[in-house]
Protein backbone atom coordinates (compact mmCIF):
# COMPACT_ATOMS: atom_id res chain seq x y z
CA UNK A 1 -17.10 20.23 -34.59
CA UNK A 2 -14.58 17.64 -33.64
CA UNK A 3 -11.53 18.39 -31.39
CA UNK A 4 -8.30 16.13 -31.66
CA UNK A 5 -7.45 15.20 -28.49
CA UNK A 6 -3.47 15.15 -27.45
CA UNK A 7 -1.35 11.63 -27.60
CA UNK A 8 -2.41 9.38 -24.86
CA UNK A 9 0.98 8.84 -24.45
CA UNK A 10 1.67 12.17 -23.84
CA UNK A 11 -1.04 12.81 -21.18
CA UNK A 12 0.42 9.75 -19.58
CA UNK A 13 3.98 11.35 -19.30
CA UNK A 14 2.72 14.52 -18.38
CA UNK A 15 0.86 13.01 -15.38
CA UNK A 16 3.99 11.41 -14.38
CA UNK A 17 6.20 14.09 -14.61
CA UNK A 18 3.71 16.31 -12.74
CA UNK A 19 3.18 13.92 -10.18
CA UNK A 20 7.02 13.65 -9.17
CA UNK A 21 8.02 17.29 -10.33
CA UNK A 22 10.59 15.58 -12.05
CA UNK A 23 11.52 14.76 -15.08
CA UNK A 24 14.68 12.30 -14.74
CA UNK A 25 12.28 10.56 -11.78
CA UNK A 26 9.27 10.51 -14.56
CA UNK A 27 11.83 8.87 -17.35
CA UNK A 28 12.70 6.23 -14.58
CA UNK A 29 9.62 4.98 -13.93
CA UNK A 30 8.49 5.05 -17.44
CA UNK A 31 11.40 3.13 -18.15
CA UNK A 32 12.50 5.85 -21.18
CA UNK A 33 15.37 8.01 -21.62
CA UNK A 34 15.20 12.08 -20.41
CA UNK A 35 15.01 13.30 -23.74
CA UNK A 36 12.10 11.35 -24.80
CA UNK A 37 10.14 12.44 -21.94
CA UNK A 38 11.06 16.65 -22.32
CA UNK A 39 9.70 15.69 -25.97
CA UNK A 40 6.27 14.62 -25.33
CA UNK A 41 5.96 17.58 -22.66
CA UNK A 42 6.96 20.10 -25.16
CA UNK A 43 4.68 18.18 -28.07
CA UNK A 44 1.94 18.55 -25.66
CA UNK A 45 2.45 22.28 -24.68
CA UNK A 46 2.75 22.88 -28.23
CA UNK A 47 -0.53 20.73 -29.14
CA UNK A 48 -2.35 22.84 -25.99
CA UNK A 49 -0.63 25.96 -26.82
CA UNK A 50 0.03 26.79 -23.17
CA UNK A 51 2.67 26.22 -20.70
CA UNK A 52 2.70 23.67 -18.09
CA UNK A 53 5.58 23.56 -16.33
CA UNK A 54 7.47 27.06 -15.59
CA UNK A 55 11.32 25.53 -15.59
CA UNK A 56 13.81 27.80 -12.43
CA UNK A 57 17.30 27.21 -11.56
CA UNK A 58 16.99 23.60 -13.33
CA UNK A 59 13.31 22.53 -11.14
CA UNK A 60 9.91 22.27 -12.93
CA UNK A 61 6.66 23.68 -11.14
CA UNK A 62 3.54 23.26 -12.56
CA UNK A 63 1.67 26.80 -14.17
CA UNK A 64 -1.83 27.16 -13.22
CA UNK A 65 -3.26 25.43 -16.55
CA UNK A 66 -0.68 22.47 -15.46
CA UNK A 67 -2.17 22.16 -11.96
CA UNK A 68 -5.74 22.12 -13.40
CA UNK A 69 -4.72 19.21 -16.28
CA UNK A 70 -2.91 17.28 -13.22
CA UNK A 71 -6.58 17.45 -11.58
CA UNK A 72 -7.94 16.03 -14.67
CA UNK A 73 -5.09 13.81 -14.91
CA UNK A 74 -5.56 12.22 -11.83
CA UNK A 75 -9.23 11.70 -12.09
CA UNK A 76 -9.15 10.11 -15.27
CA UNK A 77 -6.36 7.52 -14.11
CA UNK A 78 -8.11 6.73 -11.17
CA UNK A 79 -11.35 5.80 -13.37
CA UNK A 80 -9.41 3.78 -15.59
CA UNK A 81 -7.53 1.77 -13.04
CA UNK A 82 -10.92 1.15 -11.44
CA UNK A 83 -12.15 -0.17 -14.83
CA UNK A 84 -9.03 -2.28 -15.37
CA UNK A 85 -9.25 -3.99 -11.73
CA UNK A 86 -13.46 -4.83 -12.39
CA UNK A 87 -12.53 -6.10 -15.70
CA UNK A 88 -9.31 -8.24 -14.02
CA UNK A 89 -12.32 -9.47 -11.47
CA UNK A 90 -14.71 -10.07 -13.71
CA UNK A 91 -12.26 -12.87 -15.19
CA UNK A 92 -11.55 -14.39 -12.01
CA UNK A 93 -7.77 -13.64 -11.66
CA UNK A 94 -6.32 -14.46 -8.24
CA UNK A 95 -5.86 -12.33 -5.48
CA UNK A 96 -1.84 -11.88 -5.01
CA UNK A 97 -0.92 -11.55 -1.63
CA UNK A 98 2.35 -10.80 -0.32
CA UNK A 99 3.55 -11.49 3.07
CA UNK A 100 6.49 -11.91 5.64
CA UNK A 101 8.28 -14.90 5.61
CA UNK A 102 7.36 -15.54 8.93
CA UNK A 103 3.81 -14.87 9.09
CA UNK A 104 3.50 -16.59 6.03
CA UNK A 105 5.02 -19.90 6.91
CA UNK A 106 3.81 -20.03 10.56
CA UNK A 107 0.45 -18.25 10.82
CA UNK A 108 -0.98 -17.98 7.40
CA UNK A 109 -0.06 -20.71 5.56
CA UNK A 110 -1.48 -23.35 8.16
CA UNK A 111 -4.77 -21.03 8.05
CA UNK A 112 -5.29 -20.90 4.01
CA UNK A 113 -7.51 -23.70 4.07
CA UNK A 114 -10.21 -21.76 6.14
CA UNK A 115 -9.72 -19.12 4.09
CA UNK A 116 -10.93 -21.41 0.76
CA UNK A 117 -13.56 -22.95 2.27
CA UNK A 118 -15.11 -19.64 3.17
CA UNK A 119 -14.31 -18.54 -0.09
CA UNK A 120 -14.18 -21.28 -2.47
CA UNK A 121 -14.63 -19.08 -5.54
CA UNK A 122 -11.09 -16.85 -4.64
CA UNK A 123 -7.79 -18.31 -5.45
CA UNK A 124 -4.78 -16.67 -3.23
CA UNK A 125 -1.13 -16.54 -4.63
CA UNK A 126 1.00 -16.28 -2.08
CA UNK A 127 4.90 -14.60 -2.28
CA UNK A 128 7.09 -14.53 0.86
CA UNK A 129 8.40 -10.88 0.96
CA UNK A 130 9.01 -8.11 3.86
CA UNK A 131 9.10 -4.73 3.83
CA UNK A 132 8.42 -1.97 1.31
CA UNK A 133 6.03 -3.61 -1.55
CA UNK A 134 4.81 -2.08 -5.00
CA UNK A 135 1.36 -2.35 -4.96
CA UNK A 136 1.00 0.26 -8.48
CA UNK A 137 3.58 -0.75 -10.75
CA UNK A 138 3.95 -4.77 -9.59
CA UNK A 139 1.69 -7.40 -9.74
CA UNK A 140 1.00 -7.64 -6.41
CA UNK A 141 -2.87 -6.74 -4.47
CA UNK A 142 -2.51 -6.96 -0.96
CA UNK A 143 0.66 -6.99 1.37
CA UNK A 144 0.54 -8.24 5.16
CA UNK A 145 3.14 -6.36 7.05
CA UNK A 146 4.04 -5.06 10.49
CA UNK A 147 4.07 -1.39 10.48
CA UNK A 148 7.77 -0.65 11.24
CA UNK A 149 8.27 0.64 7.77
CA UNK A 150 7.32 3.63 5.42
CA UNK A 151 5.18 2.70 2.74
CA UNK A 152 3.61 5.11 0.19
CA UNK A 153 1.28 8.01 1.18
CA UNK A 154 -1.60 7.08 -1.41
CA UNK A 155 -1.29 3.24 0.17
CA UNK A 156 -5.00 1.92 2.30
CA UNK A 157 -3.93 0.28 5.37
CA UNK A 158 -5.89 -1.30 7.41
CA UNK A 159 -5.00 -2.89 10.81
CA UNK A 160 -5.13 -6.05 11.36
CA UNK A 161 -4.11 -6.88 15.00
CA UNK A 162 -1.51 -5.40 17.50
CA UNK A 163 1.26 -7.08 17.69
CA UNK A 164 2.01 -9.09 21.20
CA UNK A 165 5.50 -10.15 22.03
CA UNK A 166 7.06 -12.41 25.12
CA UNK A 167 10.08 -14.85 25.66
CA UNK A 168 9.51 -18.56 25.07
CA UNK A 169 11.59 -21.16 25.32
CA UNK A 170 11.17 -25.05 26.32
CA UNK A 171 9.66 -25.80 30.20
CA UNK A 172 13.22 -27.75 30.46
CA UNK A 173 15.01 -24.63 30.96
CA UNK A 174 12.68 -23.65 33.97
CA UNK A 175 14.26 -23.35 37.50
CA UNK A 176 11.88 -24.49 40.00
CA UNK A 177 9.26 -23.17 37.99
CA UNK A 178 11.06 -19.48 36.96
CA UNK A 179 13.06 -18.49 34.56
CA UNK A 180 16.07 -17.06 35.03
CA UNK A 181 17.52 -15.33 31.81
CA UNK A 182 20.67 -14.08 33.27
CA UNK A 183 21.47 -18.43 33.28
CA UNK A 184 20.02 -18.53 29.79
CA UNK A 185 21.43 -18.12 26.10
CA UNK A 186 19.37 -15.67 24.55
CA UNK A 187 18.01 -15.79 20.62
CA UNK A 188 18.37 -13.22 18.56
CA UNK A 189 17.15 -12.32 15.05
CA UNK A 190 19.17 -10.20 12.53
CA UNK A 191 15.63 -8.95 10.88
CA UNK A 192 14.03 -7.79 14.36
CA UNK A 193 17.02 -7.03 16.35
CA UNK A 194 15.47 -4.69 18.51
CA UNK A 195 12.83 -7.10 19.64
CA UNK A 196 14.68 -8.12 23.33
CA UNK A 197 15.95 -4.28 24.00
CA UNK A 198 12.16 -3.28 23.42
CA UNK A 199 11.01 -5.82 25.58
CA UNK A 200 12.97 -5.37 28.59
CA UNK A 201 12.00 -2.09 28.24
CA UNK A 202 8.24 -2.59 28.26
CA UNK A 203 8.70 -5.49 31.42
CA UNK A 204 11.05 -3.49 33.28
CA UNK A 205 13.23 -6.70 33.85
CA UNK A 206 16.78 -7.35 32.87
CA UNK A 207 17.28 -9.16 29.23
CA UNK A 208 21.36 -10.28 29.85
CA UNK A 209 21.47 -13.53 29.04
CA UNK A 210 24.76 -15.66 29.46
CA UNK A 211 25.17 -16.05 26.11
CA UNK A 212 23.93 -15.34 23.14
CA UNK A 213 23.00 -16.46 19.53
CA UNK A 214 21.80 -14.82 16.39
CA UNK A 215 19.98 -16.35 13.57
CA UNK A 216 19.30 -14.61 10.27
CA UNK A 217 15.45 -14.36 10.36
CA UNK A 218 13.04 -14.30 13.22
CA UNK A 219 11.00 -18.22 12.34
CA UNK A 220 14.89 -19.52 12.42
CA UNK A 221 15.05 -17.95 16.38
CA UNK A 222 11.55 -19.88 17.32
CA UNK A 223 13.26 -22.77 15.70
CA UNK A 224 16.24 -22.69 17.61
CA UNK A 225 13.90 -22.03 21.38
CA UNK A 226 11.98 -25.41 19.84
CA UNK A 227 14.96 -27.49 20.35
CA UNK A 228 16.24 -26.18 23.23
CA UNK A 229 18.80 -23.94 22.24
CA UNK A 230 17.96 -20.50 24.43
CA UNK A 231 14.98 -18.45 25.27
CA UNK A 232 13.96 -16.29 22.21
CA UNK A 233 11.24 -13.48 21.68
CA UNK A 234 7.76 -14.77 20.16
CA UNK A 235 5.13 -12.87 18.11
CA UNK A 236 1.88 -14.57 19.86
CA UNK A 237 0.46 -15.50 16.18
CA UNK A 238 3.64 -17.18 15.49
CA UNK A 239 3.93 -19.62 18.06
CA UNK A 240 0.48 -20.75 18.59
CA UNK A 241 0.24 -24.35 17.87
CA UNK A 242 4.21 -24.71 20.34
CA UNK A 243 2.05 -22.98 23.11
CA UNK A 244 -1.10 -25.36 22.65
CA UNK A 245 0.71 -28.49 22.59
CA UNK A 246 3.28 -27.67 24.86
CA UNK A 247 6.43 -27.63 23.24
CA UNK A 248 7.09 -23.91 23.85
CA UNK A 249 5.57 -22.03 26.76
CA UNK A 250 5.53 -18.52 27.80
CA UNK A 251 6.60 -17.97 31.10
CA UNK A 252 5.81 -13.95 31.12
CA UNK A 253 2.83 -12.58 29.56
CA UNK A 254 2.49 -11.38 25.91
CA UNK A 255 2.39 -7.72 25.88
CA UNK A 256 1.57 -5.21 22.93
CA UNK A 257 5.39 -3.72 21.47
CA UNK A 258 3.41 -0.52 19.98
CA UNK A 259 3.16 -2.05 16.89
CA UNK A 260 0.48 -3.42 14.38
CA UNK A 261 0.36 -5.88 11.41
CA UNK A 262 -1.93 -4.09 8.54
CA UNK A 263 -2.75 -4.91 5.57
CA UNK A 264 -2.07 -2.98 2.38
CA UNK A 265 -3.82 -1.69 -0.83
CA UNK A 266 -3.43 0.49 -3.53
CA UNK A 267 -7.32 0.53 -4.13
CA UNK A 268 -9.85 1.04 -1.21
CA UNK A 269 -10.84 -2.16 0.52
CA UNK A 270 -14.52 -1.99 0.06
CA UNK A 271 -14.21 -1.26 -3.65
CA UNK A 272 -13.10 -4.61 -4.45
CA UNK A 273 -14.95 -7.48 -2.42
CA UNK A 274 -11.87 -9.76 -2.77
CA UNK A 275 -9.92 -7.44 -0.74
CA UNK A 276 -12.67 -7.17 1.50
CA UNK A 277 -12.97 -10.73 2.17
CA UNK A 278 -9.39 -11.01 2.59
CA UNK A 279 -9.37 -8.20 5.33
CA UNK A 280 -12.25 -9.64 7.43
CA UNK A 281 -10.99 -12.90 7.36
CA UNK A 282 -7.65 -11.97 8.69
CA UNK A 283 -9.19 -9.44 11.20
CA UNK A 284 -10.88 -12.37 12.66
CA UNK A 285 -8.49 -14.95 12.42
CA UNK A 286 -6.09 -13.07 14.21
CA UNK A 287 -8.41 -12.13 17.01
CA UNK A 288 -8.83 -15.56 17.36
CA UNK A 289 -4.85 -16.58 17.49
CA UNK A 290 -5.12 -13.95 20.10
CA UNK A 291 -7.65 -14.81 22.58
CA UNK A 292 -6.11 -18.73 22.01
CA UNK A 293 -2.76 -17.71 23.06
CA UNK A 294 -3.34 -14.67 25.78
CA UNK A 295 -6.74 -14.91 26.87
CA UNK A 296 -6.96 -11.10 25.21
CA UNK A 297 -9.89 -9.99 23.05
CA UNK A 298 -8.44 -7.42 19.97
């Protein structure tokens, strides 16, 4: 004996609409109107012949049988999203990867090559892009961020290295071998403008400066210590290759700000050896930067 199952479609919108609690929230990201979405609900509790939301004081909560389809729901998504990724590996498609400007241009970028030569069968694409990223709905894999943000609950992270932070500035604007910041013009970023604050907190030295300039994002700051123009506040990773050659140096130590970069996925690392890859490469690559720069093992 055959059973007719629902509409897909309105399994889908039920899932959604359970998910959020919401209705209006399930419309929006289903890109419909309200109406249409109350319709395939009621079509489906009709269909079922149970109820699956109880509806108080203009909420929805989920009835018993709506918590146990949610279950099944959720399950069943999960599987198919699995099945979709293996079949998007299976053809090859590149690994999107999105990733502060900064990091991107100054760390990563210069490092890609590695990356392909380990991997010569994985193709990156690359978008410059900070802060909260939609890893379920976009077309995007992987994010690298630092973790001064919120991102969603059901997000893997994995961390990548600590971040490590000092002033740097050109060995022109050393006084008999010190440097004395209350003398200097200090750089400042609009996108990490807490970065000198939390350092002089963490070095228990003074950050006044006698003057001061701020640039819109943080690689325009190193940009502006590069040509002489003040003392601003490094990430280690970003200033590697100044420190090596010479053209920036460091006159206090790097020190860890409490913060780490991680990278994100909506999918488990070790379910998708791309990701994997990815992950240990960067792991490593930044343990590298670090010893290179500080002398400290991550």
């Amino acid at each position: 004996m055959s059973y007719h199952l629902p509409s897909l479609n309105a399994i889908r919108v039920f899932e959604v609409a359970a998910r959020h609690l919401s209705l209006v929230r399930a419309a929006e990201e289903l890109h419909v109107t309200h109406g249409a979405v109350s319709r395939q609900i009621k079509q489906l509790e009709e269909n079922l012949g149970i109820d699956l939301f109880e509806r108080r004081n203009r909420a929805i909560f989920l009835t018993p049988a709506g918590l146990s389809l949610q279950g099944t729901c959720t399950d069943i998504m999960r599987q198919l999203e699995a099945g979709l990724r293996q079949l998007r590996q299976a053809d090859d498609q590149p690994l999107v990867v999105s990733c502060e400007p900064t990091i991107a241009m100054r760390w990563l970028i210069p490092r890609l090559g590695k990356f392909r030569q380990l991997h010569p069968e994985l193709d990156i694409h690359l978008f410059a892009a900070g802060g909260p990223v939609d890893l379920r709905h976009g077309h995007i894999d992987l994010a690298l961020r630092r973790n001064d943000f919120v991102w969603e609950a059901n997000y893997h992270a994995a961390k990548v290295a600590q971040e490590l932070i000092a002033p740097v500035c050109i060995s022109g604007l050393l006084n008999q071998g010190k440097l004395q910041l209350s003398q200097q013009c200090l750089l400042h970023t609009a996108t990490r403008p807490d970065v000198w604050p939390q350092w002089q907190k963490l070095s228990g030295q003074t950050a006044r400066g006698k003057s001061r300039a701020t640039y819109e994002h943080f690689y325009l700051s190193l940009q502006a210590a590069c040509a002489g123009l003040g003392v601003a506040i490094a990430s280690a990773y970003m200033v590697e290759d100044e420190i090596r050659s010479g053209q920036l140096i460091a006159p206090h130590a790097f020190m860890t700000d409490g913060t780490d970069y991680v990278l994100l996925s909506a999918m488990p690392f070790n379910e998708d050896k791309r990701r994997w890859a990815f992950l240990e490469w960067l792991q490593q690559e930044f343990k590298v930067t670090a010893q290179a720069v500080t002398g400290l093992d991550q």
